[in-house]
Every structure is written in structure tokens, then in C-alpha cells.
Protein backbone atom coordinates (compact mmCIF):
# COMPACT_ATOMS: atom_id res chain seq x y z
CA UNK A 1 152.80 57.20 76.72
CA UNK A 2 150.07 58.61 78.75
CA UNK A 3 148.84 62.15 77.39
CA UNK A 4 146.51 63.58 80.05
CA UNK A 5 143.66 66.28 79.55
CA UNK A 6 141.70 68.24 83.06
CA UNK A 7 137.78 68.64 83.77
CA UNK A 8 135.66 68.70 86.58
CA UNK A 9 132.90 66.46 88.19
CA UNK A 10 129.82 68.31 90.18
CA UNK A 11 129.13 67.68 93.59
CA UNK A 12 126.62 70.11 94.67
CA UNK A 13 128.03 73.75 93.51
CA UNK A 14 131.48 72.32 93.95
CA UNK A 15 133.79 71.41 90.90
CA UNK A 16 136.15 68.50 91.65
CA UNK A 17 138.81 68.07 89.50
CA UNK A 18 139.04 65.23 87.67
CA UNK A 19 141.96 63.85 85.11
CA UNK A 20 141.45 62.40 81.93
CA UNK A 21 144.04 60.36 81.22
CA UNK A 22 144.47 58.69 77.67
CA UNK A 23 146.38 55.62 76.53
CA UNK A 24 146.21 54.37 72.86
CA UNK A 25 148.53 51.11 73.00
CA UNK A 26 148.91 48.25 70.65
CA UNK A 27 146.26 45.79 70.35
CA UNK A 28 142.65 44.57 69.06
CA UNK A 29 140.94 48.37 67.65
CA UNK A 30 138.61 49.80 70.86
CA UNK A 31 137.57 52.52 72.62
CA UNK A 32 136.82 52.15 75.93
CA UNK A 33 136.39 54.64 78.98
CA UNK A 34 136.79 53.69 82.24
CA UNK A 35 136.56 55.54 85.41
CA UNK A 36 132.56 55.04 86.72
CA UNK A 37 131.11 57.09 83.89
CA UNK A 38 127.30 57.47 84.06
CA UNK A 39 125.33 56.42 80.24
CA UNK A 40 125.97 60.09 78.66
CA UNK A 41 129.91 59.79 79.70
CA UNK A 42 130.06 56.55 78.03
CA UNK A 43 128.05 57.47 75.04
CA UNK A 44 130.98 59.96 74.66
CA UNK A 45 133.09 57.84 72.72
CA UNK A 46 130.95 58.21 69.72
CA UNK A 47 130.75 61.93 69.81
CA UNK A 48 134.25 61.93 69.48
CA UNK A 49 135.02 59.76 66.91
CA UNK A 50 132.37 61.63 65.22
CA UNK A 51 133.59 64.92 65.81
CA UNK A 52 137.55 63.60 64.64
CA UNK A 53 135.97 62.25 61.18
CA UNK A 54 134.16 65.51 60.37
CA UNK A 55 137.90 66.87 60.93
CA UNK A 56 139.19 64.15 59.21
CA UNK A 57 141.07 62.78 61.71
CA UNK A 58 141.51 59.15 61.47
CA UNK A 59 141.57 57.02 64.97
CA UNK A 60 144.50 54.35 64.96
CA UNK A 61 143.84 50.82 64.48
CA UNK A 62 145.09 50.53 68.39
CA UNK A 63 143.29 49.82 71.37
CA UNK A 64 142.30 53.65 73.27
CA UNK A 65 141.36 53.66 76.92
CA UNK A 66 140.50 56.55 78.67
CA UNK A 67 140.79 56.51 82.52
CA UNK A 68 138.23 59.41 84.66
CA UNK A 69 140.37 59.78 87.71
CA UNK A 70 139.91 59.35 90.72
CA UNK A 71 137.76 56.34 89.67
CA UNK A 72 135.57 56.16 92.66
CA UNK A 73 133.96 59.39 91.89
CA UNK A 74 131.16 59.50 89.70
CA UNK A 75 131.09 61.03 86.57
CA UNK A 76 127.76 62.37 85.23
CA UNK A 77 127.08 64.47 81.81
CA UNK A 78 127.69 65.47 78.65
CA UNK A 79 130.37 68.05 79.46
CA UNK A 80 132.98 64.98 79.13
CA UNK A 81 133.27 64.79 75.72
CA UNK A 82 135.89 67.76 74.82
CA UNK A 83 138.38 66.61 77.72
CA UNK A 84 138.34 63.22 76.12
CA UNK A 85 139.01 64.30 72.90
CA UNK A 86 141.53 66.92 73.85
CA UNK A 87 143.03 63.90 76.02
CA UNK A 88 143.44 62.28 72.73
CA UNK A 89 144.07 64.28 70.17
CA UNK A 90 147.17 65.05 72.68
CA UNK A 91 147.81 61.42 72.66
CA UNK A 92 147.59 61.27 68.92
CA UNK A 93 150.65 64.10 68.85
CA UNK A 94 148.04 66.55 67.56
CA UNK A 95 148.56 68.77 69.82
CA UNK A 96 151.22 69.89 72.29
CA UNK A 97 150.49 67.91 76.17
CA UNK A 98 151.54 71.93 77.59
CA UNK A 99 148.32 72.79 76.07
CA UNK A 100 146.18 70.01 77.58
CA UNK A 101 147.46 69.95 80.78
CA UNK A 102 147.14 73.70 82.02
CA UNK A 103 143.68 73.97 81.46
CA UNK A 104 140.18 72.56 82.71
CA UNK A 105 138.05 71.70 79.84
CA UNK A 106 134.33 70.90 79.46
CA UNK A 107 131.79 71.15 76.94
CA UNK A 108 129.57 68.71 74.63
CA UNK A 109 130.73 67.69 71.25
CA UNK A 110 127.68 67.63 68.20
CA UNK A 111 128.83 65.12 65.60
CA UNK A 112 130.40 67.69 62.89
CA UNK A 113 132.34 69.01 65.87
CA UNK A 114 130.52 71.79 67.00
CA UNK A 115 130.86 72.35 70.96
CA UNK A 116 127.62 72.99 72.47
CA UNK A 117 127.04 74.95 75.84
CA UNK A 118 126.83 72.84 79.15
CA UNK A 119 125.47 73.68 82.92
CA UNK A 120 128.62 74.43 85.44
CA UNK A 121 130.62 76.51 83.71
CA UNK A 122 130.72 78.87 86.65
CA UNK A 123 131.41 76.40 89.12
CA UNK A 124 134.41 75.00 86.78
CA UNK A 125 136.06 78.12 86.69
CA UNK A 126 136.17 78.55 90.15
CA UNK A 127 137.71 75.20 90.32
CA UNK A 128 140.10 76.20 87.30
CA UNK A 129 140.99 79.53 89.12
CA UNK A 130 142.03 77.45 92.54
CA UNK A 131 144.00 75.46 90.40
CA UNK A 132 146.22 78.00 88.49
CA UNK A 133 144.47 76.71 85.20
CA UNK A 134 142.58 78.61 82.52
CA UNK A 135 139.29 77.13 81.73
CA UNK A 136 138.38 75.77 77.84
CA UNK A 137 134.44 75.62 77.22
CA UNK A 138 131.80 76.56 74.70
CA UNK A 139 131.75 79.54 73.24
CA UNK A 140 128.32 80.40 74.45
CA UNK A 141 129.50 79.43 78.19
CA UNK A 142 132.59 81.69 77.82
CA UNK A 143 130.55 84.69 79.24
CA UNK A 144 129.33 83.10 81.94
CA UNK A 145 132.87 81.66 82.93
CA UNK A 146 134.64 84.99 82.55
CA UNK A 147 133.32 86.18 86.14
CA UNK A 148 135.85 84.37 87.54
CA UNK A 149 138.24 86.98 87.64
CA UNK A 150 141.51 84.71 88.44
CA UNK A 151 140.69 82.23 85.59
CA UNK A 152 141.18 83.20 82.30
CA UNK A 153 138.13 81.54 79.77
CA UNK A 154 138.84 80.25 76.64
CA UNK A 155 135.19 80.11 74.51
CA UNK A 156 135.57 78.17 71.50
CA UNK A 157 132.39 77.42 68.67
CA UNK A 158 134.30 74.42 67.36
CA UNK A 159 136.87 71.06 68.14
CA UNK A 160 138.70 72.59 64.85
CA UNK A 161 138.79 75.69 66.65
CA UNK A 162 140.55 74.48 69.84
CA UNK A 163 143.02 72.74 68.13
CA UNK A 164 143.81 75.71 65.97
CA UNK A 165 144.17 77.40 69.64
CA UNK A 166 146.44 74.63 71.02
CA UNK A 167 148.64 74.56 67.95
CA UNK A 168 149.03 78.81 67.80
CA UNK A 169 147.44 78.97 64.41
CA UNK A 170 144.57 80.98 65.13
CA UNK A 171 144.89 81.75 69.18
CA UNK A 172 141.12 82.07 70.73
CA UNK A 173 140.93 85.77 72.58
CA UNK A 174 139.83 85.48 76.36
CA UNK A 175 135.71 85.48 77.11
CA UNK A 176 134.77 88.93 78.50
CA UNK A 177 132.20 88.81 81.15
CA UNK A 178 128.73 89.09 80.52
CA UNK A 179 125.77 90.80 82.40
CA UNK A 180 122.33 90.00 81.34
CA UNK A 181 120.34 93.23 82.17
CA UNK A 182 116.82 92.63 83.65
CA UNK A 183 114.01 94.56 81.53
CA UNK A 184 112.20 97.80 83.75
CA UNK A 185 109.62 96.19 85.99
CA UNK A 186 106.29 96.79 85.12
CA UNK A 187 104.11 95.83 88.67
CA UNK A 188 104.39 99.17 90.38
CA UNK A 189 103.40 98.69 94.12
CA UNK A 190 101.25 101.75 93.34
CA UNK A 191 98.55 99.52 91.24
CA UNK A 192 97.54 98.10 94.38
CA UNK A 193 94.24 99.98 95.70
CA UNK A 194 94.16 100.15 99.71
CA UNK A 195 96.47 96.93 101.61
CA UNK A 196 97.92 100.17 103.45
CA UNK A 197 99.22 97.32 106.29
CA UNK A 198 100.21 94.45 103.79
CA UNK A 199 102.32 97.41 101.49
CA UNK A 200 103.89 98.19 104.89
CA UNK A 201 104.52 94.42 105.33
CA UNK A 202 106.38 94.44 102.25
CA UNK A 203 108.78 96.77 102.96
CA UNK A 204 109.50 95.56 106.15
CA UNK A 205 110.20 91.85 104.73
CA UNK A 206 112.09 93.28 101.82
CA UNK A 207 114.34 95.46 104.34
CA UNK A 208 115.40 92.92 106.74
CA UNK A 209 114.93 89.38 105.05
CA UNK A 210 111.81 88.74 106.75
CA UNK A 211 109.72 86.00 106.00
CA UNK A 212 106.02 86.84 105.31
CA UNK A 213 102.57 85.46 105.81
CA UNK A 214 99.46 86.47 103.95
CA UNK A 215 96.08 85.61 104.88
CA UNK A 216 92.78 86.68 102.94
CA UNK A 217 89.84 85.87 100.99
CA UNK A 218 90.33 85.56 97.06
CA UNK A 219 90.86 88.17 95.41
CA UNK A 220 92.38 90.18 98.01
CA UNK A 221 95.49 91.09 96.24
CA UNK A 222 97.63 88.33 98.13
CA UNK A 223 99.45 87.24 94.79
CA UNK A 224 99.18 90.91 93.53
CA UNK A 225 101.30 91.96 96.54
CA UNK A 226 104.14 89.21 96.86
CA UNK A 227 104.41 90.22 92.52
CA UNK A 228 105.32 93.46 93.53
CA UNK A 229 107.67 92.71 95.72
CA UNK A 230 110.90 91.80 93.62
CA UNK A 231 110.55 95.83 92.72
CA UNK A 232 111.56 96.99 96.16
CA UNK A 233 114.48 94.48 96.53
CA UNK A 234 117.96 96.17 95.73
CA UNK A 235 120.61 94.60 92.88
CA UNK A 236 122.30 91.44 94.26
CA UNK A 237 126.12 92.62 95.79
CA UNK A 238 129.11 91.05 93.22
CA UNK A 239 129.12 88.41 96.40
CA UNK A 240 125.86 87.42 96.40
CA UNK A 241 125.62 87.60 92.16
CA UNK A 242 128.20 84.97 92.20
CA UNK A 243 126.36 82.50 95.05
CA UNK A 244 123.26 82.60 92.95
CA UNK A 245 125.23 82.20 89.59
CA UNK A 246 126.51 79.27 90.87
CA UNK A 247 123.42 77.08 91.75
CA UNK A 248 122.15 78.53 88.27
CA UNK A 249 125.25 77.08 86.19
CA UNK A 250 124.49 73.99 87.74
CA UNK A 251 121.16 73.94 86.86
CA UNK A 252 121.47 75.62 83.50
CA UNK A 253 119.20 78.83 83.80
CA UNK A 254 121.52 81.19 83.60
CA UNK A 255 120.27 83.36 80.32
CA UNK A 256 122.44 84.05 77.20
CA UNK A 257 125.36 82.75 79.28
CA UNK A 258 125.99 85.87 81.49
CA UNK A 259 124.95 86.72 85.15
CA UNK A 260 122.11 88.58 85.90
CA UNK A 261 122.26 91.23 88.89
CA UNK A 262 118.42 90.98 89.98
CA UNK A 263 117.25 88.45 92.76
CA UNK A 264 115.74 85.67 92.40
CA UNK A 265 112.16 84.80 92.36
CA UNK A 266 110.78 81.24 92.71
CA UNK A 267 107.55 80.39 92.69
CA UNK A 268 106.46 76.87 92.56
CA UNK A 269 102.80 75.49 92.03
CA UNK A 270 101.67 73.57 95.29
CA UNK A 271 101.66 70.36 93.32
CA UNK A 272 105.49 70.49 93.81
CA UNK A 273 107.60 67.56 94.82
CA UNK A 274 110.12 67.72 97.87
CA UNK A 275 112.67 66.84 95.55
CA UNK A 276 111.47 69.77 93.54
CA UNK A 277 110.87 71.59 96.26
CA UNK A 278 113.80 70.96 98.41
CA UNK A 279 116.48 69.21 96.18
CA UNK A 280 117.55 65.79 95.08
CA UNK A 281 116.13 63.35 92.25
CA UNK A 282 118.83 61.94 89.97
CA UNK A 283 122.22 63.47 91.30
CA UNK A 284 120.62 64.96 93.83
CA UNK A 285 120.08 68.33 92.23
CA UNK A 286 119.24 71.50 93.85
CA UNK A 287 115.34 72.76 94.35
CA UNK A 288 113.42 75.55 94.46
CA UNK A 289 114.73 77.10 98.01
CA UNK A 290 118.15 77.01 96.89
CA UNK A 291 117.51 79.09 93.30
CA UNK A 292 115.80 81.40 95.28
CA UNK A 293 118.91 81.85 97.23
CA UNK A 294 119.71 85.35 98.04
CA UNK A 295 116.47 86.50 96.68
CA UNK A 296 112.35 85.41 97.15
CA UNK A 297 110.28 82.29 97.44
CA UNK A 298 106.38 82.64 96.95
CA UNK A 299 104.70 79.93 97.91
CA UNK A 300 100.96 80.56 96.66
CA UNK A 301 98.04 78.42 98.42
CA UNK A 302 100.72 77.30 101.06
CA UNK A 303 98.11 74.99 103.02
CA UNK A 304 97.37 73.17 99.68
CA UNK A 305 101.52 71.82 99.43
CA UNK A 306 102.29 68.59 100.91
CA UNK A 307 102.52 67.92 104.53
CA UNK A 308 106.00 66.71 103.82
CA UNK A 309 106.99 69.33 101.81
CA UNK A 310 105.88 72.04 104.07
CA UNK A 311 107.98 70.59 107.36
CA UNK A 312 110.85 69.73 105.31
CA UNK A 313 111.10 74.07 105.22
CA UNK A 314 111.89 73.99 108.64
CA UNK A 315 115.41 73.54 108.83
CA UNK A 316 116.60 75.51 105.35
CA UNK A 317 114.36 78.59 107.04
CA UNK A 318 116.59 78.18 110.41
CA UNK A 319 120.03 77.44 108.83
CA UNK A 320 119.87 78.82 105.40
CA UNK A 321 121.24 75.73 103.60
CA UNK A 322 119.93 72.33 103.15
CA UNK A 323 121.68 69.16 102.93
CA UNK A 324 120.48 66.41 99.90
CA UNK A 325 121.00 63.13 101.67
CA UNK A 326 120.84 60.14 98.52
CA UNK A 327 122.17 56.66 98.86
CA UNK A 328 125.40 57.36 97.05
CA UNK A 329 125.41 61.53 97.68
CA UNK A 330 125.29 63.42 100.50
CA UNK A 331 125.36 67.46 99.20
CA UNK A 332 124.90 70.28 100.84
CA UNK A 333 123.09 73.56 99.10
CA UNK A 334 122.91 77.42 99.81
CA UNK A 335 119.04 78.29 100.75
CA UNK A 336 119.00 81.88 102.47
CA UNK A 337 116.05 82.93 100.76
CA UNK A 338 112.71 84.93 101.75
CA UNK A 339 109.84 82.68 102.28
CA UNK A 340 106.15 85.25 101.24
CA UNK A 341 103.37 82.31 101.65
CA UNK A 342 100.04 82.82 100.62
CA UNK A 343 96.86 81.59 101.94
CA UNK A 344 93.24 81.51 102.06
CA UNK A 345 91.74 81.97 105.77
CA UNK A 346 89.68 78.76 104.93
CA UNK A 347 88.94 75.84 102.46
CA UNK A 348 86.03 77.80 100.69
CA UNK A 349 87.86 81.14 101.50
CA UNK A 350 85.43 83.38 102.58
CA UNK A 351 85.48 83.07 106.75
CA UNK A 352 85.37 86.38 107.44
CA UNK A 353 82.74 88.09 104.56
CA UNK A 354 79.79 88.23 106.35
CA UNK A 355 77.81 88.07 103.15
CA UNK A 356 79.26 84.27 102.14
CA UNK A 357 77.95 82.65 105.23
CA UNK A 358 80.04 79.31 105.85
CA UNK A 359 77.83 76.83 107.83
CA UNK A 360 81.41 75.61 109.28
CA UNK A 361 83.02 78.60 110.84
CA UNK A 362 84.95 78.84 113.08
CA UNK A 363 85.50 75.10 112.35
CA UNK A 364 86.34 75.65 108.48
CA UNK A 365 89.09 77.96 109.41
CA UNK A 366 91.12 76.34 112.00
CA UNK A 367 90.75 72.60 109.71
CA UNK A 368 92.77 74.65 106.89
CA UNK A 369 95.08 76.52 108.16
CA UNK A 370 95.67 73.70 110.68
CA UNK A 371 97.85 72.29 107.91
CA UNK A 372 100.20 74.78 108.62
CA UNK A 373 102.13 73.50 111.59
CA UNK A 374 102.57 75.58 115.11
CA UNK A 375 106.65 75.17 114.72
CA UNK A 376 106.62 76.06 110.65
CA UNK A 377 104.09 79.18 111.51
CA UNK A 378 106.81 79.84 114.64
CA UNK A 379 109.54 81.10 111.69
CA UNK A 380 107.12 83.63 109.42
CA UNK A 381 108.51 87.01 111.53
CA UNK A 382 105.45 88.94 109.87
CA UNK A 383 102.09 87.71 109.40
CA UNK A 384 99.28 89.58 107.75
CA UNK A 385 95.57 89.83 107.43
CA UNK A 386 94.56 91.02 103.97
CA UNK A 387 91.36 92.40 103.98
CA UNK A 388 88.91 92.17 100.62
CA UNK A 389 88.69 94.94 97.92
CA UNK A 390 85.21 96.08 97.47
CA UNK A 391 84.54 96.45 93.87
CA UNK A 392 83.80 100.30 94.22
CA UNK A 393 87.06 100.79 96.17
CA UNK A 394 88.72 99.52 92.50
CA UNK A 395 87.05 102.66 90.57
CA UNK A 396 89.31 105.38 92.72
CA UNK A 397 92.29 106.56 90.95
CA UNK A 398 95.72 104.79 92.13
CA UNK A 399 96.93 106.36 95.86
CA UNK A 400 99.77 105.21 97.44
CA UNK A 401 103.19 105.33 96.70
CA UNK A 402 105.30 104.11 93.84
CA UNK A 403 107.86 101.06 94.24
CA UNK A 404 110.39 103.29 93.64
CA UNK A 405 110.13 105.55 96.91
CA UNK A 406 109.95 101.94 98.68
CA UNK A 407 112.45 100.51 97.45
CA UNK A 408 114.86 103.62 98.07
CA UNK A 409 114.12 103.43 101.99
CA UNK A 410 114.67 99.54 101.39
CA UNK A 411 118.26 99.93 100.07
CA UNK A 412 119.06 102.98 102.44
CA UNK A 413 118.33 100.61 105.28
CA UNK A 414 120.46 97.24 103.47
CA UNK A 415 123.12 99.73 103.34
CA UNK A 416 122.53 100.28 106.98
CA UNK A 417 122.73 96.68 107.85
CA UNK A 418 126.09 95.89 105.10
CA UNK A 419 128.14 98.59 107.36
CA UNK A 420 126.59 96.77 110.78
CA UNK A 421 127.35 93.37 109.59
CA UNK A 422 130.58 94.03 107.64
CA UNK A 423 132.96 92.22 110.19
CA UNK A 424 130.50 88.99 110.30
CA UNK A 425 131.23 85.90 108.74
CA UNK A 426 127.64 84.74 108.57
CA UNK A 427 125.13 87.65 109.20
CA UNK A 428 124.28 90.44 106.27
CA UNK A 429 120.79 90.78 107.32
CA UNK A 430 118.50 91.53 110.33
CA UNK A 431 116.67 88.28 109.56
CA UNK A 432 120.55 86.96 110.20
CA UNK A 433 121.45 88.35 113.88
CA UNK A 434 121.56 85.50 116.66
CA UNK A 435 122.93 84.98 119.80
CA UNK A 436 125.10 87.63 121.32
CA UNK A 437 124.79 89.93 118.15
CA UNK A 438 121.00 90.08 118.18
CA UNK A 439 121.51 91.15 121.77
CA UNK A 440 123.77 94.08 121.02
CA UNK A 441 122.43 94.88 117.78
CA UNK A 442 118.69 94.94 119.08
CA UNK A 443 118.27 95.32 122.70
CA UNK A 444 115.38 97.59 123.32
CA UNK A 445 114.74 100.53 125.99
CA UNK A 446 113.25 100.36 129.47
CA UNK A 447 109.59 100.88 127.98
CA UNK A 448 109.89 98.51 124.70
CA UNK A 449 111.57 95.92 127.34
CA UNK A 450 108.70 96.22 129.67
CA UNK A 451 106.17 96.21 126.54
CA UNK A 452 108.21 93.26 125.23
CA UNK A 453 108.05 91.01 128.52
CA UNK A 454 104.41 92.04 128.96
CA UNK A 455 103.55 90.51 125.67
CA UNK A 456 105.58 87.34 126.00
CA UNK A 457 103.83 86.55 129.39
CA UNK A 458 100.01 87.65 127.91
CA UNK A 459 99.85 85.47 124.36
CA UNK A 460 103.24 82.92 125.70
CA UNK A 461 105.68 84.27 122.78
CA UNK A 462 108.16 81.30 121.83
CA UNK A 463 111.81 81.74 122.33
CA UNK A 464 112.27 81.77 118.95
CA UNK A 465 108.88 84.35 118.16
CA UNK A 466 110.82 86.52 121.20
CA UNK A 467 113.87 86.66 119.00
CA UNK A 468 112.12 86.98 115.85
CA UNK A 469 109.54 90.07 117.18
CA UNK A 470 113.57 91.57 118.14
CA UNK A 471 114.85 91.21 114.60
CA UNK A 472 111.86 93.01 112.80
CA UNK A 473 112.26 95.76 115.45
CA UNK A 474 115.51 96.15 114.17
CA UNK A 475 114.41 96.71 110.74
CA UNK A 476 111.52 99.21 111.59
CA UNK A 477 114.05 100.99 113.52
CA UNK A 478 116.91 101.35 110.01
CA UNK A 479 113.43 102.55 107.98
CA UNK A 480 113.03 104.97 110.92
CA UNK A 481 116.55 106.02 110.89
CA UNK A 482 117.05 105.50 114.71
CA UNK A 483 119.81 103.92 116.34
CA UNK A 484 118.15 102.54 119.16
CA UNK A 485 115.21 99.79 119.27
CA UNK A 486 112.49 102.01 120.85
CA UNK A 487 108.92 101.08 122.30
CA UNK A 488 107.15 102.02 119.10
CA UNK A 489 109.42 100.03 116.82
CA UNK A 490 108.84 96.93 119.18
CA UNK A 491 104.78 97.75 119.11
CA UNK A 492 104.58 97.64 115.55
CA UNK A 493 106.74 94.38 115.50
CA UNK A 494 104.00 92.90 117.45
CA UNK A 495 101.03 93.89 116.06
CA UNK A 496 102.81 92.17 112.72
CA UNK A 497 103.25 88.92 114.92
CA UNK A 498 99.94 88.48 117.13
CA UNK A 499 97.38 88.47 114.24
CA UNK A 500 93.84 87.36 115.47
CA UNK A 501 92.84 84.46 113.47
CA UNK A 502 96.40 83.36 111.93
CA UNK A 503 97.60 80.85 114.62
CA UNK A 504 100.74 82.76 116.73
């Protein structure tokens, strides 16, 4: 007899099912697994046998094989071992096969029995829920697993715990989602002194998805800025909560196992690997770009990350997903993220104070930021000059206004954008329009056409830096409240695109 147990293998942020299938048959005493387990599935067996003797459950004197089907998938990690030993404590008569075989397990046994939390449990349930199968999992995963309205989560703390489920003596109650709740931000856009233009950058990039450029001296207020900038960016939709969730399970971020409603924000030092960077290493893992999905990605010192790294951005920017090509995977990743890059006009940093003479410039200046690539500088929609704060201007008391007013005419003009794009598979932001929907969505008046044309033939605008100068008129024009792309919305676009010394 054959007593069969459900879990799931990752491939990317997809959940496969996989069956567990248990045999214990006459024979020499073993316990083998089978099924192209990786070293931690394999190393299972122990844990189990473990876990059964703190229970005092004895294993028969028979031979046990456990079968991970299909068998030409591979199975990786530690979330294995309470499918196996639910597969066999089913086999064993222990408990009822009902109980084993309408629900999608995973979690990692201790030795005394104790099940210990595991990455995925978000992409399981899904898998669970498309399945018509409730989902069994640590205790401290149940949370997390409970978002998955159509999938009911079963969080146990112990193996003597889910067999006290599976036998009705001491039923678990479902998980109830969690919500981790982000503490008041502290970096008020406010505690800036003067960046007038770069604050108006901000909200610009934060209303529409643009990407963002910064250029200035040290100590300009470059990282200050892009800090600030998570503070005018609205709650992430139920939607877009669940994408990010999702590439979080799989990592294992996710925080005191429930989902958290602010965006992301990802900033990796420039001593980054691509596979860091962009995904991959062992099971070709997601990167950086893809947890900042739905949310930001600072990239501080930008010249200063590899040469590789920096053109591998290319695609993910145009596409918003990436694919992981390995030898024996080929997965494909969410990445619609905000790229804010920060960078110094120059290797020593001061090309423009006129009291730090370089003996290299102009020279100095177009070697650095030469590292940045025509085609990679193409996709930033807004690029910025940040001036330097003179050390008297940082004695006035704080001007401006508060991230709060910001981030109010940021979410009035999302909300502007939800109702435009509500009907679109693919598009929810400006950043987002293409084709025949940029066209209707942004097509300027007689004078911001003529403006528009003028401009492309005087400093030979790209295709793409023609659509991309459209798109950020869009935005200007939901801050503005006006239905209509109008000459000034299109002027301002440009003056954010044609900066003097960053390359257009």
C-alpha cells in the first residue's frame, strides 16, 4: 500500500506541486528517498526519524522509500521534511490517508519535533488554493499563508500537534492573516534645505513611476533625497501587496510572518554581484530589482557598479521582469521597480565648484560618467543636477514643504492613473503607457507638439527619450489636475530631460 502526502517545489515565485508518495514494504531495514532530492531533502530522513522517536514512534524493521514526484523535477530545501513524515506516519496507519491527501504541506522538522518556519509559504498557498487543498505549515508561517483567501492555513508549532489535528483530537483553528505595520517615517522631505528642483523631481518620479537621475558634488543631499522618497509613495494596492509578498516568501524576508503594506526599498552597495543584483546563484534566486518590485531601487555611486551589472538593467527597466537563464533553470521574475541612481559629476567629485579646481576638467567628467552607457542613460525619464549646500544655507530654519502635502498630490494623481488604466492588462502607471495608449493618453496640443518636434530636431531626442519626455508630461499634467498634455507640462518635461552636463 502506497499512502501519499502533497507539497510543492519552487520554480521562480511559482509552487509546483509535487507528491510524496510512501512505501514501507518487506525487506532489509532502510530509508531511502528518491525523486532528485538536493543534500537538505536527503538529509530529511534523519529529521524524521528524529522527530518520530521524540514522539515515540518506532519505525518498522521494513524497508521505507519515499518517491518526490514527478522525479525529473528538482527538489531543493528543508521544507520537505513534514510531507515526508506526514507521508509516513499515513503509511504507518497513524493517521487517516483523507487527511494527507487534501492538503499541501511544508515546513522543517527540529529533532524533538518542533516545525520550524520555511521561505514560500505564500507561494504554496497559492498553489494549495488552485488545487482545492488547504495548506499545513509552521505555525509562524501560518500568517503569512492566510492571505490566500481561497486556501484555508493550517499553522501548527509541533509534528505531535498535526497528528493530534489529523486524528480530531485537538483540531488546529485556521491562521488569520497577518499585517506587519510599518513604524511612522521619520525623514521628512522638509529636512532638506534648498534642492527646490530635485524635491520637484521627486514627486514627479514618485507620481508616475519615473526613473530618476541625480548628479552632484558630495554632500549635496543626493542620498538625503532618494531617503526621503519612500515617504511620498502611497500603500501598496492588495494586488500589488501580494506580487511583492511573493518574491519575499521565497526569499524569506517577510517579517514576523505577515505582509507588510509599504513598498519596497532596495538599496545595494556598488560592490554588488549581477547575481545579486539581477538574480540567479544556486537555484537561481531572485535579486535586488525583483524585491524592489512594485516599489524603489537606489542605486548610490551608480558609475562605481560593474560594467556588467549596469547593462544587464537594460532589459528589466524596458520589460519589467527579468528572466534567470542557469544550466538546469530557466525562471522568469517580476522587476517593475523605480530605478533613483546616484552619482558624482566626476571621479574626485567636485567639477563644477569653482573653488576645488580639477586640473582634468572637462576631461574628468565625461571619463566618469562615461561609464554610464548612452542606451542605459536613454531609460532615466528625469535627470537632475543637484547643486551644493553652502554651509551657511544649513543655519536657516527648515522651508519647504512636509512629505505629507507631497505625498497627498502623489496619491491623488495614482488614483488618477488606477481609474485611466483600470481596463489594462499591463499598464497601472504613466511610466507603463506604450504604443497606441501613450498616444491617446498623452498626445499634446498644437503648441506643446510644435515645442515637442522643435526639441527633438535641436538636441536629436531618441525614439524612446520622445516617448519617455510624453510619459512625464503625463504625470505633470495629473499633479496639475488637467486633462490635456499642454505646452507647459511638455516644457517642464524637458528641462528634466536635456540637463547640461549629464549626457542626454
Amino acid at each position: 500500500m502506497v499512502s501519499r502526502a502533497y507539497t510543492v517545489a519552487f520554480q521562480g515565485v511559482e509552487a509546483r506541486l509535487v507528491e510524496v508518495q510512501c512505501a514501507v514494504t518487506p525487506g532489509l531495514p532502510a530509508f531511502a528517498i528518491v525523486g532528485l532530492p538536493d543534500k537538505a531533502v536527503s538529509e530529511a530522513r534523519d529529521r524524521v526519524r528524529s522527530a518520530l522517536s521524540a514522539l515515540a514512534i518506532a519505525l518498522p524493521a521494513k524497508r521505507i522509500t519515499i518517491n518526490l514526484s514527478p522525479a525529473d523535477l528538482p527538489k531543493e530545501g528543508s521544507h520537505f521534511d513534514l510531507p515526508i513524515a506526514v507521508a509516513l506516519l499515513a503509511a504507518l496507519g497513524i493517521i487517516p490517508d483523507d487527511a494527507t491527501e487534501t492538503a499541501v504541506a511544508l515546513g522543517e522538522l527540529s529533532l524533538d519535533g518542533t516545525l520550524i518556519a520555511v521561505p514560500g509559504a505564500l507561494p504554496a498557498a497559492m498553489t494549495a488554493a488552485q488545487e482545492g487543498r488547504s495548506l499545513l505549515c509552521p505555525a509562524a508561517c501560518g500568517a503569512e499563508a492566510a492571505w490566500v483567501g481561497d486556501c484555508q492555513a493550517i499553522g501548527a508549532e509541533s509534528l505531535g500537534a498535526v497528528i493530534r489535528h489529523a486524528t480530531g483530537q485537538a483540531p488546529i483553528a485556521p491562521a488569520e492573516p497577518g499585517e506587519v505595520t510599518a513604524p511612522p517615517a521619520n525623514r521628512d522631505l522638509r529636512d532638506v534645505k534648498g534642492q527646490e528642483r530635485a524635491k520637484r523631481a521627486l514627486e514627479i518620479a514618485a507620481a508616475g513611476r519615473h526613473h530618476l537621475m541625480l548628479v552632484g558634488p558630495p554632500g549635496s543631499g543626493k542620498s538625503m533625497l532618494a531617503a526621503r522618497l519612500p515617504g511620498l509613495l502611497p500603500p501598496l494596492t492588495p494586488t500589488e501587496a501580494l506580487e511583492t509578498s511573493m518574491i519575499q516568501s521565497l526569499c524569506g524576508v517577510l517579517e514576523e510572518g505577515g505582509i507588510s503594506r509599504t513598498r519596497p526599498f532596495r538599496e545595494p552597495h556598488h560592490t554588488a554581484s549581477m547575481a545579486a543584483i539581477v538574480g540567479g546563484g544556486r537555484g537561481a534566486r531572485p535579486g535586488e530589482i525583483s524585491l524592489a518590485h512594485n516599489g524603489v531601487l537606489f542605486m548610490d555611486e551608480f558609475p562605481e557598479f560593474s560594467r556588467t551589472v549596469l547593462e544587464t538593467l537594460r532589459q528589466p527597466i524596458e520589460t519589467g521582469e527579468v528572466m534567470v537563464a542557469r544550466a538546469n533553470a530557466h525562471v522568469t521574475y517580476p522587476c517593475r521597480f523605480m530605478l533613483v541612481a546616484a552619482a558624482n559629476p566626476c571621479k574626485c567629485g567636485y567639477l563644477s565648484d569653482p573653488q576645488r579646481a580639477c586640473a582634468r576638467v572637462p576631461q574628468c567628467g565625461a571619463d566618469y560618467l562615461g561609464r554610464i552607457s548612452g542606451p542605459l542613460m536613454d531609460r532615466f525619464d528625469l535627470r537632475v543636477e543637484v547643486p551644493p549646500v553652502g554651509f551657511t544655507d544649513l543655519d536657516l530654519p527648515a522651508d519647504g514643504e512636509r512629505s505629507e502635502s507631497v505625498a497627498a498630490r502623489v496619491a491623488a494623481a495614482r488614483e488618477v492613473q488606477a481609474a485611466r488604466f483600470a481596463d489594462h492588462p499591463t499598464a497601472r502607471q504613466n511610466a507603463d503607457a506604450e504604443g497606441n495608449l501613450l498616444d491617446r493618453i498623452a498626445a499634446p496640443d498644437a503648441e506643446g507638439r510644435a515645442l515637442l518636434t522643435k526639441a527633438a530636431e535641436r538636441f536629436g531626442l531618441s525614439a524612446r527619450g520622445y516617448h519617455r519626455i510624453l510619459r512625464v508630461a503625463r504625470t505633470i499634467a495629473d499633479l496639475d489636475g488637467a486633462q490635456d498634455v499642454r505646452r507647459s507640462h511638455l516644457a517642464e518635461a524637458l528641462s528634466f530631460r536635456l540637463t547640461a552636463s549629464i549626457a542626454a
